[in-house]
N, C-alpha and C. Protein backbone atom coordinates (compact mmCIF):
# COMPACT_ATOMS: atom_id res chain seq x y z
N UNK A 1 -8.85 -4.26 7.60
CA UNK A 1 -7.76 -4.57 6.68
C UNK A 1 -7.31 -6.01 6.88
N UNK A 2 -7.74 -7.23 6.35
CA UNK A 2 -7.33 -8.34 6.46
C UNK A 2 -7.52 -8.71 7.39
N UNK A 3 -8.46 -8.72 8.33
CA UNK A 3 -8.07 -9.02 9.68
C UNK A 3 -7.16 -8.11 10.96
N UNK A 4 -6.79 -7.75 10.16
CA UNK A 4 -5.45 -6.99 11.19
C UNK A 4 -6.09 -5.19 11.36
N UNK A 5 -6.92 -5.03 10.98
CA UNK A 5 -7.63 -3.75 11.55
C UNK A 5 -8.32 -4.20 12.57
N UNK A 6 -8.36 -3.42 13.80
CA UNK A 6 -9.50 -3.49 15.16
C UNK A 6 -10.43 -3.06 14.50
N UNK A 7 -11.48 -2.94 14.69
CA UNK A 7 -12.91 -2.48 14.88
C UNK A 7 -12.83 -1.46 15.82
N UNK A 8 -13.21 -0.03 15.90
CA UNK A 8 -13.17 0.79 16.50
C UNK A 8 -14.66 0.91 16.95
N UNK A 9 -14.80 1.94 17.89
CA UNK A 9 -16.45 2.14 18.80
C UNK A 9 -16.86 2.92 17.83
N UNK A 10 -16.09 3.91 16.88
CA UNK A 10 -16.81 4.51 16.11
C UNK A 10 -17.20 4.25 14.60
N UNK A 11 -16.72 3.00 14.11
CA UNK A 11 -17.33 1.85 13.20
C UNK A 11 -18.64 1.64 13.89
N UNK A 12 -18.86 1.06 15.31
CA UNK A 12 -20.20 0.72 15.20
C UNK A 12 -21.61 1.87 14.99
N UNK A 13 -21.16 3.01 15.41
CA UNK A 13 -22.11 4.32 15.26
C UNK A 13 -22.25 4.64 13.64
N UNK A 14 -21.47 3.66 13.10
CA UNK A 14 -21.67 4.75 11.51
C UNK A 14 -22.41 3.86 10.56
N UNK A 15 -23.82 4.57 9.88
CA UNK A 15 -24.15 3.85 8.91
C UNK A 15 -24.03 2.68 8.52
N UNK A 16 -24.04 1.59 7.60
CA UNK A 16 -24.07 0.79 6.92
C UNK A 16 -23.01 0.98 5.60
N UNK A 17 -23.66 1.85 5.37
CA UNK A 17 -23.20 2.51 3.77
C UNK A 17 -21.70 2.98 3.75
N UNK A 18 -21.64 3.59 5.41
CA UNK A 18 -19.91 4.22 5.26
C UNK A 18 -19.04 3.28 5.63
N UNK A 19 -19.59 2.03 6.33
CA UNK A 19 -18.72 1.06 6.73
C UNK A 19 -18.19 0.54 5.72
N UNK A 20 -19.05 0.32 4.71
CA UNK A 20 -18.61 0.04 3.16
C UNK A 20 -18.24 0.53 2.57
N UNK A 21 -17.79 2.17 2.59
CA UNK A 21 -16.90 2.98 2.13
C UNK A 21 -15.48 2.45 2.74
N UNK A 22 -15.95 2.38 3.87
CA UNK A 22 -14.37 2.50 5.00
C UNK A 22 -13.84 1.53 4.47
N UNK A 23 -14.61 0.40 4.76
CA UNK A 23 -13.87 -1.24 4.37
C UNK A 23 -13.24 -1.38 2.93
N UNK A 24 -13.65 -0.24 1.84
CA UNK A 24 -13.40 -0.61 0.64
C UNK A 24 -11.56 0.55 0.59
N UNK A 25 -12.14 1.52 1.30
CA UNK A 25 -10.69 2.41 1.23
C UNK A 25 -9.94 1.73 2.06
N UNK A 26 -9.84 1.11 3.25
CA UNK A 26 -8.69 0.27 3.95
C UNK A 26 -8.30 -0.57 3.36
N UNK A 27 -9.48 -1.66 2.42
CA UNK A 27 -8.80 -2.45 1.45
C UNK A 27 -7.71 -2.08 0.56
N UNK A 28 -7.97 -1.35 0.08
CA UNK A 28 -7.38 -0.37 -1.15
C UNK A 28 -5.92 -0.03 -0.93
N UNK A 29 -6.17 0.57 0.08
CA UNK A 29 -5.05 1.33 1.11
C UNK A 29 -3.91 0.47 1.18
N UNK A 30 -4.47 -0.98 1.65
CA UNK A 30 -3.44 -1.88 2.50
C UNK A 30 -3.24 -2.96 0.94
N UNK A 31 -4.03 -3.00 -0.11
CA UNK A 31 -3.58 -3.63 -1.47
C UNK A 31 -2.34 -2.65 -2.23
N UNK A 32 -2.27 -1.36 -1.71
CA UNK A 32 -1.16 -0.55 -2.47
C UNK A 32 -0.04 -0.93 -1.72
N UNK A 33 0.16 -0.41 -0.55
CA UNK A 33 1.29 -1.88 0.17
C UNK A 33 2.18 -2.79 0.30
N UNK A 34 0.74 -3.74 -0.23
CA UNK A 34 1.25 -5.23 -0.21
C UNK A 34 2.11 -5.07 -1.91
N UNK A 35 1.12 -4.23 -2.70
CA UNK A 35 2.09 -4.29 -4.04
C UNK A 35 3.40 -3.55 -4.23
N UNK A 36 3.90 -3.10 -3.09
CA UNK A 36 5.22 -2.50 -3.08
C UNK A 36 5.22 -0.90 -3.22
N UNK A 37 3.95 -0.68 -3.42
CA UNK A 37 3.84 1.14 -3.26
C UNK A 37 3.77 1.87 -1.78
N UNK A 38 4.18 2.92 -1.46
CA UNK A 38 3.88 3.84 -0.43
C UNK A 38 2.35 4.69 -0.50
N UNK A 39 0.95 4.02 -0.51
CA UNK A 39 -0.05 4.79 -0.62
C UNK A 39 -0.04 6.04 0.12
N UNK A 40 -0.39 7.06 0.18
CA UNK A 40 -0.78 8.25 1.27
C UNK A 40 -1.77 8.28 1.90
N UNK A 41 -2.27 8.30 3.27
CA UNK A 41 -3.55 7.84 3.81
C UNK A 41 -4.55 8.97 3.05
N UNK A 42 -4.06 10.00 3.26
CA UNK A 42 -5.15 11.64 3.02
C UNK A 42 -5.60 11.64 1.65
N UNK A 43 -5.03 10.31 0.50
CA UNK A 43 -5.89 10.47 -0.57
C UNK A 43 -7.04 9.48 -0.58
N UNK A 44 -7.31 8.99 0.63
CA UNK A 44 -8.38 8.30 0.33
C UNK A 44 -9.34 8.82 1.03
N UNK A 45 -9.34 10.45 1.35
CA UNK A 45 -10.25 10.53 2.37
C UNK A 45 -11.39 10.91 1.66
N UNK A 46 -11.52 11.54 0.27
CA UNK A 46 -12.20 12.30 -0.12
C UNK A 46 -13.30 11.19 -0.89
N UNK A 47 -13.29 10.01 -0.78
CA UNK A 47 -14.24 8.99 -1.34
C UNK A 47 -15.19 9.14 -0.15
N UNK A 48 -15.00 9.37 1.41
CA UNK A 48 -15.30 9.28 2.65
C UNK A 48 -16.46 10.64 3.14
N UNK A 49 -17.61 10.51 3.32
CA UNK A 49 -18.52 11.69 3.64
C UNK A 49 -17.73 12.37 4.80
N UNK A 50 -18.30 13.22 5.48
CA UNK A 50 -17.67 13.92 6.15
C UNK A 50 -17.59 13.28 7.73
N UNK A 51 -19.08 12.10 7.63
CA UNK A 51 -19.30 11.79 8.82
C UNK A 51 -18.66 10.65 9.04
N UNK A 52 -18.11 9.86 8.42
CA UNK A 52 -17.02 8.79 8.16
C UNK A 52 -15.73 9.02 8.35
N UNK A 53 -15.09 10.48 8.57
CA UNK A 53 -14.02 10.50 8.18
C UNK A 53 -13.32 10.36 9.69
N UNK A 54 -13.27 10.84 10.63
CA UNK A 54 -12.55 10.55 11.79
C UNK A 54 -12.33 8.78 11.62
N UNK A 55 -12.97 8.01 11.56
CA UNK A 55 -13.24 6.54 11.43
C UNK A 55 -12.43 6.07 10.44
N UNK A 56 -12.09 7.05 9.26
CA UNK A 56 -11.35 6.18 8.37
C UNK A 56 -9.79 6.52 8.18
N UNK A 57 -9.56 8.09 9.17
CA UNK A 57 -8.46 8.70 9.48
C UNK A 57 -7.85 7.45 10.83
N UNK A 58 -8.43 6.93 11.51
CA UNK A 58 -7.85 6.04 12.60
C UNK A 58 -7.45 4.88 12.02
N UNK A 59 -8.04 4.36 11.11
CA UNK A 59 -7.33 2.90 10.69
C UNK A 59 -6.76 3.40 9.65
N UNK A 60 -6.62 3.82 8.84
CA UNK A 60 -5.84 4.72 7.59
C UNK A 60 -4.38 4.92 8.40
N UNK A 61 -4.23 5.44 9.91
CA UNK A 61 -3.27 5.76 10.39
C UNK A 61 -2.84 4.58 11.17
N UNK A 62 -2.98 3.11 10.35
CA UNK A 62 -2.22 2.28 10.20
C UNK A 62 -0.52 2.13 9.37
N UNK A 63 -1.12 3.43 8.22
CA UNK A 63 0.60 3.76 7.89
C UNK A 63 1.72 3.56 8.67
N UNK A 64 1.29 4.36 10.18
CA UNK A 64 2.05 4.71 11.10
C UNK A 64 2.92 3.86 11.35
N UNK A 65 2.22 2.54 12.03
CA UNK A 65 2.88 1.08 11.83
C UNK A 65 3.78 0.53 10.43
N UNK A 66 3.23 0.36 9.61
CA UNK A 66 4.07 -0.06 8.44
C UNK A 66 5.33 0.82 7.97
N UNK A 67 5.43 2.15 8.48
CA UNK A 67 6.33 3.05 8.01
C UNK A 67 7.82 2.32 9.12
N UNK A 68 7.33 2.28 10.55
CA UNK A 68 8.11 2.42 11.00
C UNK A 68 8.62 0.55 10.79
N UNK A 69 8.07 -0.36 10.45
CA UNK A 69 8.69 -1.41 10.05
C UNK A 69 9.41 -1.61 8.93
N UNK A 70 9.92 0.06 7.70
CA UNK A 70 10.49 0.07 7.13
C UNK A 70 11.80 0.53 7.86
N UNK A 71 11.40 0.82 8.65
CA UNK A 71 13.08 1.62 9.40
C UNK A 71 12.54 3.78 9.09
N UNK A 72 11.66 3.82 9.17
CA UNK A 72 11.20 4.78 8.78
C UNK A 72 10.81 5.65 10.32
N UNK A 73 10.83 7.14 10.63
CA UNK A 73 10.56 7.35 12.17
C UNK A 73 9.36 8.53 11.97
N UNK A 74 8.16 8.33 11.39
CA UNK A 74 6.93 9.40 11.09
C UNK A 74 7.23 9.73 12.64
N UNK A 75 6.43 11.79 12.31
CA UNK A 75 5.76 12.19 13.97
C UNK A 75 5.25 12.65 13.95
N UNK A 76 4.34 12.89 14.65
CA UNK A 76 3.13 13.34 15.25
C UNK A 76 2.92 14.88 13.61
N UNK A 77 4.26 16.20 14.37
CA UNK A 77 4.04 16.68 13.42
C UNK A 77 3.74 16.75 11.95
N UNK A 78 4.16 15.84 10.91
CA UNK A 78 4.01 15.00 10.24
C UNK A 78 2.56 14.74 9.91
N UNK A 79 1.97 13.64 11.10
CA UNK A 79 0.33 13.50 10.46
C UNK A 79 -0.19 14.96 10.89
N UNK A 80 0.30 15.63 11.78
CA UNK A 80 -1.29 17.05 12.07
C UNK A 80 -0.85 17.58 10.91
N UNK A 81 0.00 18.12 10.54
CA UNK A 81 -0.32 18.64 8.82
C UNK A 81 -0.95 17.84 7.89
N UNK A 82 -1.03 16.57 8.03
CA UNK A 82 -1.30 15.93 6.94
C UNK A 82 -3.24 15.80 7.18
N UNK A 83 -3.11 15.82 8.40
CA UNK A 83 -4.97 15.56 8.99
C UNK A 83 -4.91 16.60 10.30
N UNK A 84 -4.94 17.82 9.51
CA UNK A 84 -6.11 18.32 10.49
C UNK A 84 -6.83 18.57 11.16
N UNK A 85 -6.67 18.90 13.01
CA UNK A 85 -8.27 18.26 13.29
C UNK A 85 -8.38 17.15 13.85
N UNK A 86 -7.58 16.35 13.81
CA UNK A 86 -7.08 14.86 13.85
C UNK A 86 -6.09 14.43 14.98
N UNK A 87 -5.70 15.52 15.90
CA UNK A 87 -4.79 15.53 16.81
C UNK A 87 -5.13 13.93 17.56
N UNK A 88 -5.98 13.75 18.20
CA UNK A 88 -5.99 13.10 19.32
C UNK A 88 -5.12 11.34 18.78
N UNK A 89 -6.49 11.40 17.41
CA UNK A 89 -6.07 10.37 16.46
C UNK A 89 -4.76 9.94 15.94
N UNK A 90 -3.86 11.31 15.87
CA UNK A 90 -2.64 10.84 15.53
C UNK A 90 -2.00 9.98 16.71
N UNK A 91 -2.45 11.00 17.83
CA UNK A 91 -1.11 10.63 18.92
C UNK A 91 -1.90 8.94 19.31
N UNK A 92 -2.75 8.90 19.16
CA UNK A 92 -3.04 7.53 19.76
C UNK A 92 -2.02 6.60 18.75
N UNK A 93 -2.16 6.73 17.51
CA UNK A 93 -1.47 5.72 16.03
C UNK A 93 -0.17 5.88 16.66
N UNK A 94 0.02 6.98 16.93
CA UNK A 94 1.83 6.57 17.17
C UNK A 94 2.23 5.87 18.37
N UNK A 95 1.29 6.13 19.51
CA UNK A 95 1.65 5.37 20.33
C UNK A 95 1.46 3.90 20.30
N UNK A 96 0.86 3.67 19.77
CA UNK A 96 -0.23 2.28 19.38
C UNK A 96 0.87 1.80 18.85
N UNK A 97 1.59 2.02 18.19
CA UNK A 97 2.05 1.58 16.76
C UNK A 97 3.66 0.93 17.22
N UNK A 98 4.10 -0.46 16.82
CA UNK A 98 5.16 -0.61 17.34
C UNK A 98 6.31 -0.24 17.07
N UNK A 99 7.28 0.19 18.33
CA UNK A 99 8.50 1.26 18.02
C UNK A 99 7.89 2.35 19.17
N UNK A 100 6.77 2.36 19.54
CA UNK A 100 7.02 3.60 20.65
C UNK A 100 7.41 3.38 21.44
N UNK A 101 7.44 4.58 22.47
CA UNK A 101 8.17 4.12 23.86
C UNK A 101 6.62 4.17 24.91
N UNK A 102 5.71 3.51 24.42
CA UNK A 102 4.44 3.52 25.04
C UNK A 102 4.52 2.41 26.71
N UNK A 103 3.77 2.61 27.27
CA UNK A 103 3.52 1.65 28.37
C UNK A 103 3.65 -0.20 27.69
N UNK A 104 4.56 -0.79 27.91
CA UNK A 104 4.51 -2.04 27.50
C UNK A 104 3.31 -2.78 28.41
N UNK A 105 2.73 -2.95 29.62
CA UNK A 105 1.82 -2.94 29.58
C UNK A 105 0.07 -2.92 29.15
N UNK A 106 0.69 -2.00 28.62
CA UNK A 106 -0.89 -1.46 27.92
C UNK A 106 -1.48 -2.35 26.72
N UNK A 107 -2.35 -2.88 26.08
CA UNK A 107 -2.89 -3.79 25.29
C UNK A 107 -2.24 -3.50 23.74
N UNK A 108 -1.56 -4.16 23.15
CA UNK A 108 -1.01 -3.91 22.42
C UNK A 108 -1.59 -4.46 21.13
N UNK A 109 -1.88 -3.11 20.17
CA UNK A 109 -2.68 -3.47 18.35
C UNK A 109 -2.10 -4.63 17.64
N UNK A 110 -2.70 -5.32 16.90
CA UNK A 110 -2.13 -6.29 16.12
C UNK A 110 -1.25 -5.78 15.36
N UNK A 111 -0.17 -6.58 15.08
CA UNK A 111 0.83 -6.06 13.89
C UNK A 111 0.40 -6.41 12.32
N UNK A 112 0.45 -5.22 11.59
CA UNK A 112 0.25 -5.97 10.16
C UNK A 112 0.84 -7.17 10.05
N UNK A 113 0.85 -7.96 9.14
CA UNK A 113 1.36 -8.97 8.48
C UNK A 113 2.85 -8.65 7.14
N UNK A 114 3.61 -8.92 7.71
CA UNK A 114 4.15 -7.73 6.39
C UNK A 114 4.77 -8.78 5.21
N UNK A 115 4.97 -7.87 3.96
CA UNK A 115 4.44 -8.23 2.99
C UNK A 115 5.68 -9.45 2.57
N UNK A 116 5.08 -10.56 1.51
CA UNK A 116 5.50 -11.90 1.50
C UNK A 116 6.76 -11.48 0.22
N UNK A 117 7.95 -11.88 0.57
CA UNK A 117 9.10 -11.88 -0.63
C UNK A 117 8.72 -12.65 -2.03
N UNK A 118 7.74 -13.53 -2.18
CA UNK A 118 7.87 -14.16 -3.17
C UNK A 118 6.71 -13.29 -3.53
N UNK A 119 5.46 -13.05 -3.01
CA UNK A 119 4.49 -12.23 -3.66
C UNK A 119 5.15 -10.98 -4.91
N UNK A 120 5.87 -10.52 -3.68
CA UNK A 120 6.50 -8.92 -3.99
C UNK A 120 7.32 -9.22 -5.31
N UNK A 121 8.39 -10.72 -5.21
CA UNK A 121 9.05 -10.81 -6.83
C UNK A 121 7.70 -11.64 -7.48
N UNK A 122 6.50 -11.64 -7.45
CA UNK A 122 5.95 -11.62 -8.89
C UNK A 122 5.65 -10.73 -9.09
N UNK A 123 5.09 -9.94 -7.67
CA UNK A 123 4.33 -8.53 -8.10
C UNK A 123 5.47 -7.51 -9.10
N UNK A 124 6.68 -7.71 -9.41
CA UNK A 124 7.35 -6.46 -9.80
C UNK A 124 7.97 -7.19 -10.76
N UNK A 125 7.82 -8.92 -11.09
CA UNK A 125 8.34 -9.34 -12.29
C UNK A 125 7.52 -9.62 -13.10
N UNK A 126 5.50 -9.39 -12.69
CA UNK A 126 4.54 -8.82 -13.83
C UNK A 126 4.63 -7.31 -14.61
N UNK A 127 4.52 -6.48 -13.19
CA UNK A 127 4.97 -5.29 -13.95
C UNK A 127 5.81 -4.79 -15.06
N UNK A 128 7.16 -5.97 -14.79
CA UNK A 128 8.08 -5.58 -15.73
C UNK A 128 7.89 -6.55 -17.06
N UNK A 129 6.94 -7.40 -17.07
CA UNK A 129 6.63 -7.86 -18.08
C UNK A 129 5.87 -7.56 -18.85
N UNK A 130 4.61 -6.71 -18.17
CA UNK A 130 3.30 -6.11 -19.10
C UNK A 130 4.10 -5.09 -19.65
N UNK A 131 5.10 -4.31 -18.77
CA UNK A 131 5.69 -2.86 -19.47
C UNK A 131 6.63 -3.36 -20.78
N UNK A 132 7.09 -4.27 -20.76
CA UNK A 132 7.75 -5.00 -21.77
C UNK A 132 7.30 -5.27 -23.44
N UNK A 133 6.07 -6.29 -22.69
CA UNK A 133 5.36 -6.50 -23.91
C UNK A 133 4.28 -5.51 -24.51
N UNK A 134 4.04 -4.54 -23.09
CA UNK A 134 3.50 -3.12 -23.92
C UNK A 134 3.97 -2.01 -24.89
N UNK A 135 5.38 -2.73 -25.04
CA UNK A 135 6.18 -1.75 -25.74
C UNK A 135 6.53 0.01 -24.82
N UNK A 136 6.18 -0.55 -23.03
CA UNK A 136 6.95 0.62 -22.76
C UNK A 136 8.28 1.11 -22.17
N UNK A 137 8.62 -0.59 -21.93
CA UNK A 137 10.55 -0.09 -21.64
C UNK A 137 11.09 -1.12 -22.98
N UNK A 138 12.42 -1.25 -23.09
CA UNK A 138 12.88 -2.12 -23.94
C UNK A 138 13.25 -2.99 -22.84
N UNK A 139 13.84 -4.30 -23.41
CA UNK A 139 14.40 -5.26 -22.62
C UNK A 139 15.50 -5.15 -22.08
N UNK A 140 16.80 -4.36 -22.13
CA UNK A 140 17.59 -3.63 -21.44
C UNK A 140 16.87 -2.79 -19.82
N UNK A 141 16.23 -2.31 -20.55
CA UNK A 141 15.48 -1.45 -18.94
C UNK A 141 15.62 -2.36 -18.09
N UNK A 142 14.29 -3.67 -18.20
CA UNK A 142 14.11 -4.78 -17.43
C UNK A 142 14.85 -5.29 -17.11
N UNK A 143 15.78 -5.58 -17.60
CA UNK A 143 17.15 -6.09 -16.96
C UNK A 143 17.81 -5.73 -15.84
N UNK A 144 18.29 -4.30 -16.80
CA UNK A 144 18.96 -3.28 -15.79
C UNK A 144 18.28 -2.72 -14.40
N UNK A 145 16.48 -2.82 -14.52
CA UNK A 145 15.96 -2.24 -13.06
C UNK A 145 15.76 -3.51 -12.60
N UNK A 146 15.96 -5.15 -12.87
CA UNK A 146 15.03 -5.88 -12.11
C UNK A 146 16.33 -5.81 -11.09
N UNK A 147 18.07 -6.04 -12.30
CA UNK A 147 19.07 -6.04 -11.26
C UNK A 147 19.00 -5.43 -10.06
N UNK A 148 18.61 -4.21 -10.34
CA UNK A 148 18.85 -3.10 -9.21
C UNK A 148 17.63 -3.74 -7.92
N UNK A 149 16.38 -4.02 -8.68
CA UNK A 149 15.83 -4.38 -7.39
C UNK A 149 16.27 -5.31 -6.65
N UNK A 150 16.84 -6.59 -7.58
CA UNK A 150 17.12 -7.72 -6.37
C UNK A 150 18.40 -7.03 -5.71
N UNK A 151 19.39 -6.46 -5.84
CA UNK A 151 20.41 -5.87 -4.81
C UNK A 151 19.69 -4.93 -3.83
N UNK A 152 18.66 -4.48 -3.96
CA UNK A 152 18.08 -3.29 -3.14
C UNK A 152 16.16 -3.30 -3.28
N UNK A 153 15.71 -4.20 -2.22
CA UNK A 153 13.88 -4.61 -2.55
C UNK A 153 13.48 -3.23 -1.69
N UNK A 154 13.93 -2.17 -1.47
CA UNK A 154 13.06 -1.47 -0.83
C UNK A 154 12.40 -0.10 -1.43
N UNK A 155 12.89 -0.85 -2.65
CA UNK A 155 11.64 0.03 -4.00
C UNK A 155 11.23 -0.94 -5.03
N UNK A 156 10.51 -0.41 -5.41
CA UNK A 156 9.30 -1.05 -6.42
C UNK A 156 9.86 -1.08 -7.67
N UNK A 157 10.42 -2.28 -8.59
CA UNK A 157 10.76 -2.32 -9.69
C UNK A 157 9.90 -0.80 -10.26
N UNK A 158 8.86 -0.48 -10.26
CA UNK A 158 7.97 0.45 -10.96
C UNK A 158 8.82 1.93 -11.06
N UNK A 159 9.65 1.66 -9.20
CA UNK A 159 10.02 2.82 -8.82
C UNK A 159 10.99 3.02 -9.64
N UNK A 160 11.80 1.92 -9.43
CA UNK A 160 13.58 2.28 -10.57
C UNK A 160 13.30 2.77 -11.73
N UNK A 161 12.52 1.76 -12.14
CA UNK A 161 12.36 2.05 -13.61
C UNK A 161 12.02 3.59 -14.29
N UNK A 162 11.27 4.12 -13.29
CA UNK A 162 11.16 5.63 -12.86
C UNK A 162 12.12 6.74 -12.92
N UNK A 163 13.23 6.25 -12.07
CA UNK A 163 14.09 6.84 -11.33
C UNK A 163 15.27 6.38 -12.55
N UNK A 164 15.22 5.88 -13.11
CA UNK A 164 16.24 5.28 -14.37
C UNK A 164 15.76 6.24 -15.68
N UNK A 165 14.87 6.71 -15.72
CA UNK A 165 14.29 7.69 -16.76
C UNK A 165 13.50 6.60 -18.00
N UNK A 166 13.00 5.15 -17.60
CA UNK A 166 12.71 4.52 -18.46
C UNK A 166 11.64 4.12 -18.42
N UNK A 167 10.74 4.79 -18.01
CA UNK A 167 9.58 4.76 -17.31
C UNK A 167 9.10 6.69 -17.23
N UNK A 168 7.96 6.78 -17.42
CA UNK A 168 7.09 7.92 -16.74
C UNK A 168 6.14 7.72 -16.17
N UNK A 169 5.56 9.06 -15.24
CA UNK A 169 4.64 8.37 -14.33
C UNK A 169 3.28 8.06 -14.61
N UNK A 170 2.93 8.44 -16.38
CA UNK A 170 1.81 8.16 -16.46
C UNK A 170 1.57 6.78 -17.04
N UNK A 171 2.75 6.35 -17.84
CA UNK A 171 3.02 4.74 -18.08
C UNK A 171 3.15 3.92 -16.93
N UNK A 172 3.64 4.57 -16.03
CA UNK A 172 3.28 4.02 -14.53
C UNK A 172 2.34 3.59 -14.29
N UNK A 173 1.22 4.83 -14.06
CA UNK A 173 0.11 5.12 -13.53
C UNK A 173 -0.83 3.39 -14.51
N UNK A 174 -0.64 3.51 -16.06
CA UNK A 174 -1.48 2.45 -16.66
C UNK A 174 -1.20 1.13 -16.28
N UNK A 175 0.61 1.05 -16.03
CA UNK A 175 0.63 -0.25 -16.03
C UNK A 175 0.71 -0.85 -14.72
N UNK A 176 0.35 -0.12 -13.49
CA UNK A 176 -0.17 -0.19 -12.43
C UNK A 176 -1.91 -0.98 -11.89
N UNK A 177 -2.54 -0.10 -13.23
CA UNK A 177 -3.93 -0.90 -13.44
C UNK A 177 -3.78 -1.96 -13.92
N UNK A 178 -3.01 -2.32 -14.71
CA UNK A 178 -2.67 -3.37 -15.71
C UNK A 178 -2.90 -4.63 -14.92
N UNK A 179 -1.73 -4.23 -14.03
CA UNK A 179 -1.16 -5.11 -12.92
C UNK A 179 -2.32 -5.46 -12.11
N UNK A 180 -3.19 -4.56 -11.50
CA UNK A 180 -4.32 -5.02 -10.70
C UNK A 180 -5.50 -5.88 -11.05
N UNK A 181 -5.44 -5.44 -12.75
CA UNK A 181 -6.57 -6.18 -13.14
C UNK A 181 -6.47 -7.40 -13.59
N UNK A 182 -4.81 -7.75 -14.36
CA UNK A 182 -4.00 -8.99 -14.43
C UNK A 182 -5.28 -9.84 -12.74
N UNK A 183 -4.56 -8.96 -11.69
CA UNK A 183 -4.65 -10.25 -10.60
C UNK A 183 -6.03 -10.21 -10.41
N UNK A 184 -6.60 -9.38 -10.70
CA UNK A 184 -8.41 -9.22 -10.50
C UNK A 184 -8.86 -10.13 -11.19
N UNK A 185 -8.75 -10.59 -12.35
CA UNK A 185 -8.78 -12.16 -13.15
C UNK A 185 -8.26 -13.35 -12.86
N UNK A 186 -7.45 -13.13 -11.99
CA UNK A 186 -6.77 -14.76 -11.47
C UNK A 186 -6.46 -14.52 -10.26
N UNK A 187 -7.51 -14.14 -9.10
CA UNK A 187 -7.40 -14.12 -8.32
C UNK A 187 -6.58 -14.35 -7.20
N UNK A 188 -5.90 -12.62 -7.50
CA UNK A 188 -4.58 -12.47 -6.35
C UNK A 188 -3.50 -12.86 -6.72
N UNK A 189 -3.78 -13.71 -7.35
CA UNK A 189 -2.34 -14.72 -8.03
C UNK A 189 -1.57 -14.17 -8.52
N UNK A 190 -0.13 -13.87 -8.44
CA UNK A 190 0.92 -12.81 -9.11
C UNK A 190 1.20 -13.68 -10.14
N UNK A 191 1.37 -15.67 -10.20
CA UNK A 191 1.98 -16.60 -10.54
C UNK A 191 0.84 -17.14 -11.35
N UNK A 192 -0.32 -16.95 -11.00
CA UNK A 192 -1.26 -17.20 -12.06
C UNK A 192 -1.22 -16.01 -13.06
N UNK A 193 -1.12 -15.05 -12.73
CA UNK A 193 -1.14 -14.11 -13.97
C UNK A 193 -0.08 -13.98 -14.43
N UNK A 194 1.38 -14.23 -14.14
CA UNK A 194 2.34 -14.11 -15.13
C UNK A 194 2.57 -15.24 -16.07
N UNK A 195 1.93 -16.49 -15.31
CA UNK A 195 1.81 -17.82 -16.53
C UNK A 195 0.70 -17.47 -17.35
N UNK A 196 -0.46 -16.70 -16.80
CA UNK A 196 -1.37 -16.15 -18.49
C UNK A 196 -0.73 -15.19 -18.87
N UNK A 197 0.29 -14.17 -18.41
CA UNK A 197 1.30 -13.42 -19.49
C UNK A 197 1.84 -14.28 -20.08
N UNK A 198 2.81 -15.87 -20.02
CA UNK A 198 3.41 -15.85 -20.38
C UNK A 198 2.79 -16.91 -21.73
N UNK A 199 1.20 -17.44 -21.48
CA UNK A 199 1.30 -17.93 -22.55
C UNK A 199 0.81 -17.25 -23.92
N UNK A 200 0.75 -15.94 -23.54
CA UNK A 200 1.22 -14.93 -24.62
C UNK A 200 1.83 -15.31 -26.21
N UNK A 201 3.00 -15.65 -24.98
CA UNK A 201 4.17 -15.51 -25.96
C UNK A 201 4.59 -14.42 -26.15
């Protein structure tokens, strides 16, 4: 994931082919994220053969970390329902993960990078512009949810707009792609793609 995933011993035992599964679902994983969403690790498992999956359940349970740098306190119980099978794996992520009460001593995982304030206001002042000019909120909405986000960034313009009833989740769901493929053309750029929104008009 950017750099900031270890390489585990059981990356090097696996295929070719699943490493390139793995690498493409951690990407994925850690691009939902950075765009202001809460991904779920357990939906990316099922892209993952069976023999990949311990491997992609350990860096996947990088959540662990990012949750608790929201002010958030995941546990143990928590991931074994969520993964199965997965015991050992969890308890290592939580200990690993900063916020435990682990051996300070002990070699400590890189910290994500967490996510950039100016990224995050283009990332959610494209959204509210494709939904705009898609004809799926009015310009009142946008207003009224961008307000709410700048008093409160620890939801996703996408989310309010949601949670405001001005928005559904399958207009969500499109203008979510919208948004990805906006930056998939202008590579990454939140600021390059809202200046090709904006010369629209």
């Amino acid at each position: 994931m950017s750099g900031a995933r270890p390489s585990g011993e059981d990356d090097e035992d696996l295929p070719l082919t699943l490493v390139t599964v793995l690498e493409r679902a951690c990407d994925r994983f850690e691009a939902a994220w950075r765009a202001g969403r809460q991904p779920r690790p357990e939906d990316y498992l099922g892209e993952m053969p069976a023999a990949g999956r311990p491997a992609l359940v350990r860096e996947l349970l990088l959540d662990v970390a990012l949750r608790r740098e929201r002010g958030e306190r995941p546990t143990a119980a928590e991931y074994r329902g969520r993964f199965p099978g997965h015991g050992d794996l969890i308890d290592a992520a939580l200990r690993a993960a900063p916020g435990s009460t682990r051996d300070a001593r002990a070699p400590r995982r890189p910290r994500p990078p967490g996510p950039d304030p100016a990224r995050q206001a283009g990332l959610n002042l494209l959204f509210g512009v494709l939904a705009l000019q898609n004809d799926f909120i009015a310009c009142d909405d946008l207003v009224g949810a961008f307000a709410a986000w700048v008093a409160d960034k620890a939801r996703p313009l996408a989310q309010l707009l949601v949670d405001r009833g001005a928005l559904d989740a399958a207009h969500r769901a499109l203008l979510e792609a919208l948004v990805a493929e906006h930056l998939k053309q202008h590579g990454g750029d939140p600021e390059a793609s809202l200046a090709a929104v904006s010369s629209l008009g």
